[in-house]
N, C-alpha and C. Protein backbone atom coordinates (compact mmCIF):
# COMPACT_ATOMS: atom_id res chain seq x y z
N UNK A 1 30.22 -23.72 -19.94
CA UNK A 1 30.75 -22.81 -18.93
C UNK A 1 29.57 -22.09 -18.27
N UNK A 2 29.39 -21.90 -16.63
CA UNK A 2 28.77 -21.29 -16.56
C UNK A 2 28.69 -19.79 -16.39
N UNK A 3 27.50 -18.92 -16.14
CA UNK A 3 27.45 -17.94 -16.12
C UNK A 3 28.36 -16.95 -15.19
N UNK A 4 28.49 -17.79 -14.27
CA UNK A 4 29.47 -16.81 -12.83
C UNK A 4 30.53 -17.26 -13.41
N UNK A 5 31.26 -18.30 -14.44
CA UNK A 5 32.84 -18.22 -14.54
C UNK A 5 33.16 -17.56 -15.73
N UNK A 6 31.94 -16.33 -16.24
CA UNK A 6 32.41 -15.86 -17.48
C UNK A 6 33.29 -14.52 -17.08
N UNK A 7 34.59 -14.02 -17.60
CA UNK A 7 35.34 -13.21 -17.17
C UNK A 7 34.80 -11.54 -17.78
N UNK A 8 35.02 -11.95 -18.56
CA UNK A 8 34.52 -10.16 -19.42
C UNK A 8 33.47 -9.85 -18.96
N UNK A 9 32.83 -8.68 -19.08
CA UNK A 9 31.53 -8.08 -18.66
C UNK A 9 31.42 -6.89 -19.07
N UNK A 10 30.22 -6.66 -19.26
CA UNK A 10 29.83 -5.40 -20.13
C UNK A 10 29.76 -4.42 -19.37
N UNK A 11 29.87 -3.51 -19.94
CA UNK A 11 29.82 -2.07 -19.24
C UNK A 11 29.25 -1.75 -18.33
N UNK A 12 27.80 -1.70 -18.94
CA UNK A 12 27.09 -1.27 -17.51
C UNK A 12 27.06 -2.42 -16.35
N UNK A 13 27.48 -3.42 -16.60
CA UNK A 13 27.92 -3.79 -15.15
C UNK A 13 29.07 -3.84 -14.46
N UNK A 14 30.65 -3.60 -15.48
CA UNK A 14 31.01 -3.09 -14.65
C UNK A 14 31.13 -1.57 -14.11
N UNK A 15 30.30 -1.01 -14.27
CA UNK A 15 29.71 0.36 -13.51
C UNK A 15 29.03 0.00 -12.32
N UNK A 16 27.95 -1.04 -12.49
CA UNK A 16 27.51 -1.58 -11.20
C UNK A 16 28.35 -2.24 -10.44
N UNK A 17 29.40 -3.16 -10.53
CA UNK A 17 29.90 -3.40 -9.87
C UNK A 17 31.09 -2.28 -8.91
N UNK A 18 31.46 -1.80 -9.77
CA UNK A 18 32.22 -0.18 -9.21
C UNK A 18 31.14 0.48 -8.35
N UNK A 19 30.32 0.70 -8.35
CA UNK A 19 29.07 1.11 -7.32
C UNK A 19 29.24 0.45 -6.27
N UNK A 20 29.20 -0.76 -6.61
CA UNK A 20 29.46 -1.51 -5.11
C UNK A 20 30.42 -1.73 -4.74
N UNK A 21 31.52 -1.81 -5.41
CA UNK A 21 33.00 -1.77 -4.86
C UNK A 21 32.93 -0.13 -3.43
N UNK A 22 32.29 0.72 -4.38
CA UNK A 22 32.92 1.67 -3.33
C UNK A 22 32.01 1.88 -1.71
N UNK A 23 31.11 1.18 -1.88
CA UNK A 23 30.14 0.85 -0.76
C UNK A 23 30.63 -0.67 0.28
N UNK A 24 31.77 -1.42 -0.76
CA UNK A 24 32.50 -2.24 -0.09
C UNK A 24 31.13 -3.59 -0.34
N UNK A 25 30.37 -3.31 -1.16
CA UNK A 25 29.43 -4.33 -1.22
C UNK A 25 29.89 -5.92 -2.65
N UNK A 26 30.93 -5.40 -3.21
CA UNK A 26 31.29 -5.95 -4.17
C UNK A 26 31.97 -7.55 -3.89
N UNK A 27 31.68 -8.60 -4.57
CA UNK A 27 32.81 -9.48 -3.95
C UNK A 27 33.56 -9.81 -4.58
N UNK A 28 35.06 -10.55 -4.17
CA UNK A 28 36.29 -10.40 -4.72
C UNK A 28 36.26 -10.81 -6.09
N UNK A 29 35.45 -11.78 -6.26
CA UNK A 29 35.16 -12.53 -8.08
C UNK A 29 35.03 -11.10 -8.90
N UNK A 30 33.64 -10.18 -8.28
CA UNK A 30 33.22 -9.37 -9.43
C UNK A 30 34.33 -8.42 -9.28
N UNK A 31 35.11 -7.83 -8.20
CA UNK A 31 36.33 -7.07 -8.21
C UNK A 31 37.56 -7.55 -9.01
N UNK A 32 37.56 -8.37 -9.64
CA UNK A 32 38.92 -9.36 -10.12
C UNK A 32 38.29 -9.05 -11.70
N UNK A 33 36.93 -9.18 -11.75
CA UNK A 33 36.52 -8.93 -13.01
C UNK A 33 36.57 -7.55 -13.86
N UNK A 34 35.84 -6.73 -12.64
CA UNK A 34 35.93 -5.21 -13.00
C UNK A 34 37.05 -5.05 -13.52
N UNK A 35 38.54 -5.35 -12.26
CA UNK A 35 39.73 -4.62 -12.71
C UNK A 35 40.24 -5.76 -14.32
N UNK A 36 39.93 -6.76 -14.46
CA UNK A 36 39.96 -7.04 -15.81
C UNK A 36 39.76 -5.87 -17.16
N UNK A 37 38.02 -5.94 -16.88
CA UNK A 37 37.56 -4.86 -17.43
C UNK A 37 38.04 -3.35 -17.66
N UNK A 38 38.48 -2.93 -16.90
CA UNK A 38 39.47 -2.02 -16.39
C UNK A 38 40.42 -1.82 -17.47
N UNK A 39 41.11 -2.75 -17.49
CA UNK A 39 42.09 -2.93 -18.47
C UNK A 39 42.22 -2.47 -19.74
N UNK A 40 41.07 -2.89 -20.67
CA UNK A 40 40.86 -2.42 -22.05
C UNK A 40 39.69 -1.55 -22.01
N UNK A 41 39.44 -1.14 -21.28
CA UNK A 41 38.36 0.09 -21.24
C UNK A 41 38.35 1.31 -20.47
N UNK A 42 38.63 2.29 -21.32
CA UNK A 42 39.05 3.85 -20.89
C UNK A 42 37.68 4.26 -20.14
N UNK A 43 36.37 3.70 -21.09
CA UNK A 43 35.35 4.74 -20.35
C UNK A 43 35.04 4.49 -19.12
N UNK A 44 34.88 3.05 -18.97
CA UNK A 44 34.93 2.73 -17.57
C UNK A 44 36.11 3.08 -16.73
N UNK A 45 37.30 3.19 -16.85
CA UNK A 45 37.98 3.32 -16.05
C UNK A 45 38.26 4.95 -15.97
N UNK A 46 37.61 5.92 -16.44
CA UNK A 46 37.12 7.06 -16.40
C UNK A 46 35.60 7.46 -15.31
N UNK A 47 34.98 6.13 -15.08
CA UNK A 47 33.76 6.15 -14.56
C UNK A 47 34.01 5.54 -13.33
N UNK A 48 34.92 5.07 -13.27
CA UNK A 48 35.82 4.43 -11.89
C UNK A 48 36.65 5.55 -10.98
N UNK A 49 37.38 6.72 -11.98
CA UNK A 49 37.97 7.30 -11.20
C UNK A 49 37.06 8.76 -10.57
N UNK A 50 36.11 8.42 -11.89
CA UNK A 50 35.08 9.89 -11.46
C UNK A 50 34.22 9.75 -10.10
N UNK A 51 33.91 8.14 -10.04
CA UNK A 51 32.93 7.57 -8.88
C UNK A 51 33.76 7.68 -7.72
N UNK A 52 35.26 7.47 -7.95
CA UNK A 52 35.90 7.27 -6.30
C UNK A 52 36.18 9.10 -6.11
N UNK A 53 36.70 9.63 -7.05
CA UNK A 53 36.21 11.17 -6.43
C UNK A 53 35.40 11.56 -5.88
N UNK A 54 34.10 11.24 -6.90
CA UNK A 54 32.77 11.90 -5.94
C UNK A 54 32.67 11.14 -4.57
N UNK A 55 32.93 9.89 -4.46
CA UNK A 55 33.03 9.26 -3.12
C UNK A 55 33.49 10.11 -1.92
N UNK A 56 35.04 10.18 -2.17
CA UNK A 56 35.95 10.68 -1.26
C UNK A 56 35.78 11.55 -1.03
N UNK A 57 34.92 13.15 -2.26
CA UNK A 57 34.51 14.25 -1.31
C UNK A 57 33.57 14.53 -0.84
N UNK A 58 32.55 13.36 -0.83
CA UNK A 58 30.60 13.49 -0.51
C UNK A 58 31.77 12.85 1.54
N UNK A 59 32.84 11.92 1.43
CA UNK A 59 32.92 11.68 2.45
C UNK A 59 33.78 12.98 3.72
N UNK A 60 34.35 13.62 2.60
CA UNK A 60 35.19 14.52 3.49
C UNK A 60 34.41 15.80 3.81
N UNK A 61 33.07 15.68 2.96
CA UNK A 61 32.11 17.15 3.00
C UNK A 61 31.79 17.22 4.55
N UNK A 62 31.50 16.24 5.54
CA UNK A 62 31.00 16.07 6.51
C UNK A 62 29.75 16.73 6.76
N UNK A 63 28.61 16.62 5.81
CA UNK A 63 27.35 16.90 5.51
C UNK A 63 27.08 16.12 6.14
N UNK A 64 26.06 17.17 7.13
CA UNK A 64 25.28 16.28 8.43
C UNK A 64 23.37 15.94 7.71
N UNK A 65 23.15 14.92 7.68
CA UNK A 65 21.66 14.82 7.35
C UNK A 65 21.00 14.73 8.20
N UNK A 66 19.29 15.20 7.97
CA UNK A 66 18.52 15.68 8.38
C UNK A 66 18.27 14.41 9.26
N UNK A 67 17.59 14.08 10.40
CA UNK A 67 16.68 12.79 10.97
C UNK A 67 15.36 12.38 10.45
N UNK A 68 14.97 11.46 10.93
CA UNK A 68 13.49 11.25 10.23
C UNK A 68 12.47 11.50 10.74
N UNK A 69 12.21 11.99 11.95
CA UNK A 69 11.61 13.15 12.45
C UNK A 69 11.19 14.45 11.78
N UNK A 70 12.57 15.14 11.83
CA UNK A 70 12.55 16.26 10.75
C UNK A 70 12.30 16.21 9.20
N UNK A 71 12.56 15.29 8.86
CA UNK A 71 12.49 15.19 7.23
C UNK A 71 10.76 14.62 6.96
N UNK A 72 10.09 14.00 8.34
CA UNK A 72 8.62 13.79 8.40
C UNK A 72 7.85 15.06 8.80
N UNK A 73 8.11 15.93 9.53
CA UNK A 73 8.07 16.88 9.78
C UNK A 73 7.71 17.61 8.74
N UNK A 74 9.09 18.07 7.58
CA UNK A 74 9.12 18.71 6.60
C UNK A 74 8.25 18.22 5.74
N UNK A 75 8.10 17.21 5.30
CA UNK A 75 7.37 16.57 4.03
C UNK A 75 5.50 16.91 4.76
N UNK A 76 4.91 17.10 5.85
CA UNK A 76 4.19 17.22 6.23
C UNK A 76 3.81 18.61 6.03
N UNK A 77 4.98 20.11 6.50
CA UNK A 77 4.72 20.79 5.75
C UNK A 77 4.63 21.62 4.41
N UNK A 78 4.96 20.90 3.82
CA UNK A 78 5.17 20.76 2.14
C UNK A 78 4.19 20.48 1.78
N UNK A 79 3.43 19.38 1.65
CA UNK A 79 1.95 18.66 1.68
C UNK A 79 1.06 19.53 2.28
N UNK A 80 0.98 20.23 3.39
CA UNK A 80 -0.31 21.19 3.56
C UNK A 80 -0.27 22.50 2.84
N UNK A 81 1.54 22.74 2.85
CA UNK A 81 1.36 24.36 1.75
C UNK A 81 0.63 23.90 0.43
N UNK A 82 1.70 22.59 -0.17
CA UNK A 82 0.76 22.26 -1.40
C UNK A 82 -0.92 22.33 -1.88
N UNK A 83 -0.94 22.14 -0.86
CA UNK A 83 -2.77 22.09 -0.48
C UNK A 83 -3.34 23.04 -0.54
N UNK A 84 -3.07 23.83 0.29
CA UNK A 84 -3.60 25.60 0.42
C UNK A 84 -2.96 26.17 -0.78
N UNK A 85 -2.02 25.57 -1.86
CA UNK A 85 -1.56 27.08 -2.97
C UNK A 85 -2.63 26.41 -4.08
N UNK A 86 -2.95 25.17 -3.56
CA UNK A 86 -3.92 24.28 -4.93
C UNK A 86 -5.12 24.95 -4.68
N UNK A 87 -5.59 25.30 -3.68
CA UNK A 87 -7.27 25.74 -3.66
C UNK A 87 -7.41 26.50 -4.36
């Protein structure tokens, strides 16, 4: 048998795969697997419902991020204070 038709999967991957499920990066094989997994496993499916929470409110926060301008900007002056508190 090979390796992609093995069904079960260990934990920490399906955690990785739940990572990518919620980024929509997952594909239907490893989603068919997870929710296998799912099945007889509380912690993961505790780590499934904790991940789509934090999802849904990092998405409803409507936290605007910085550009990369500004965030080059910033890191530029960070790096010269650093400099001048080191002398």
């Amino acid at each position: 048998m090979s390796n992609k038709m093995k069904i079960v999967m260990p934990c920490d991957e399906a955690n990785h795969v739940c990572n990518k499920t919620q980024y929509k990066e997952a594909t239907l094989w490893e989603k068919i697997k997870l929710n296998i997994h799912l099945i007889y496993c509380r912690a993961c499916r505790k780590y499934t419902k904790n991940n789509t929470k934090l999802t849904k409110k990092i998405k409803e926060s409507k936290v605007e991020c910085l550009d990369k301008k500004c965030k080059k900007h910033m890191k530029k002056n960070l790096q010269k204070a650093i400099r001048e508190h080191s002398i």
